[in-house]
Protein backbone atom coordinates (compact mmCIF):
# COMPACT_ATOMS: atom_id res chain seq x y z
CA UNK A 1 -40.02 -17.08 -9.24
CA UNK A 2 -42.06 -13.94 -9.24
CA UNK A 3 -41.56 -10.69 -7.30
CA UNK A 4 -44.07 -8.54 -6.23
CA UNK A 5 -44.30 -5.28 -4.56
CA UNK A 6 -47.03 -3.02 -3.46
CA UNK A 7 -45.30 -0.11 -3.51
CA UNK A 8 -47.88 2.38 -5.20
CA UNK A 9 -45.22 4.19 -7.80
CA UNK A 10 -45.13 0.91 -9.43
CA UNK A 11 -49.08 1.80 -10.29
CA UNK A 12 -48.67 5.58 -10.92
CA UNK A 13 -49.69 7.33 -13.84
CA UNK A 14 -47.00 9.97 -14.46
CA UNK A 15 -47.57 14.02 -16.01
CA UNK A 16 -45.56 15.87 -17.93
CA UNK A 17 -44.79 19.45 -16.33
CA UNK A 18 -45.89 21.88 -18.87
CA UNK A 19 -42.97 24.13 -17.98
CA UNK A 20 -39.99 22.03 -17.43
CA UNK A 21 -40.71 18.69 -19.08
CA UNK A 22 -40.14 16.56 -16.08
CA UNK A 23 -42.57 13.57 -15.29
CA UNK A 24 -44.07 13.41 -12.01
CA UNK A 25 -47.01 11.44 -10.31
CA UNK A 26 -50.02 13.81 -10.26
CA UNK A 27 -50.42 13.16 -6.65
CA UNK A 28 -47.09 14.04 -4.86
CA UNK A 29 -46.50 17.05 -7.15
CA UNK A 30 -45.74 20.49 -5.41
CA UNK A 31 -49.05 22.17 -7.01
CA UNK A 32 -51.60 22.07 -9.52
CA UNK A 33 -53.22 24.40 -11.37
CA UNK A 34 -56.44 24.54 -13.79
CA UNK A 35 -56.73 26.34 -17.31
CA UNK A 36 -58.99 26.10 -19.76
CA UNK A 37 -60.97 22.75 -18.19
CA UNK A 38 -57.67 21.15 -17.79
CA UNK A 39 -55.44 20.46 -14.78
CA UNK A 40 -51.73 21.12 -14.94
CA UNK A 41 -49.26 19.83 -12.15
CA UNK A 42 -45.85 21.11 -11.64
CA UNK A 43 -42.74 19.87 -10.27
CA UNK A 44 -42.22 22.94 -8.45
CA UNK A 45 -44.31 26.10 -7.22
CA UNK A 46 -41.38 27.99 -9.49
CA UNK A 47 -42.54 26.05 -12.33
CA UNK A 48 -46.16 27.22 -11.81
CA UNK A 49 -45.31 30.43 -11.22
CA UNK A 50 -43.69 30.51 -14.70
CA UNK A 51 -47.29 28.98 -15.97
CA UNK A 52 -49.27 31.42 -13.82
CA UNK A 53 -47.15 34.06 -15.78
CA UNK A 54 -48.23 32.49 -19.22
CA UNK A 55 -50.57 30.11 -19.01
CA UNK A 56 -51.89 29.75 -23.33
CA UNK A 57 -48.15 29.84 -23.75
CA UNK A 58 -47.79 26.30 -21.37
CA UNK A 59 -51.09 25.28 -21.84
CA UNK A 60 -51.51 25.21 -25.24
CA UNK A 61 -47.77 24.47 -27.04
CA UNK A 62 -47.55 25.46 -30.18
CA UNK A 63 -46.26 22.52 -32.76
């Protein structure tokens, strides 16, 4: 027997936040922001605060 849901987290493609690490779905996370051609999306509007504050350090990690 199969189960199947349509919940639409089963489907979502999940981000890193640059600051913390967490994963989050793009679409319910507390902000975005856009550097260097690239959007960023944050857990919280303290973690992008922290980017805003730094932004080549989060948006570019060095190895």
């Amino acid at each position: 027997m199969t189960h199947h849901t349509d919940d639409a987290t089963d489907h979502a493609e999940f981000v890193t936040d640059p600051v913390c690490g967490m994963l989050i779905d793009p679409t319910t996370s507390a902000t975005s922001r856009e550097h260097d051609g690239t959007t960023f999306y944050f857990c919280s509007v303290g973690c992008a605060n922290t980017f805003d504050a730094d932004p080549h350090r989060y948006g570019h990690p060095h190895p």
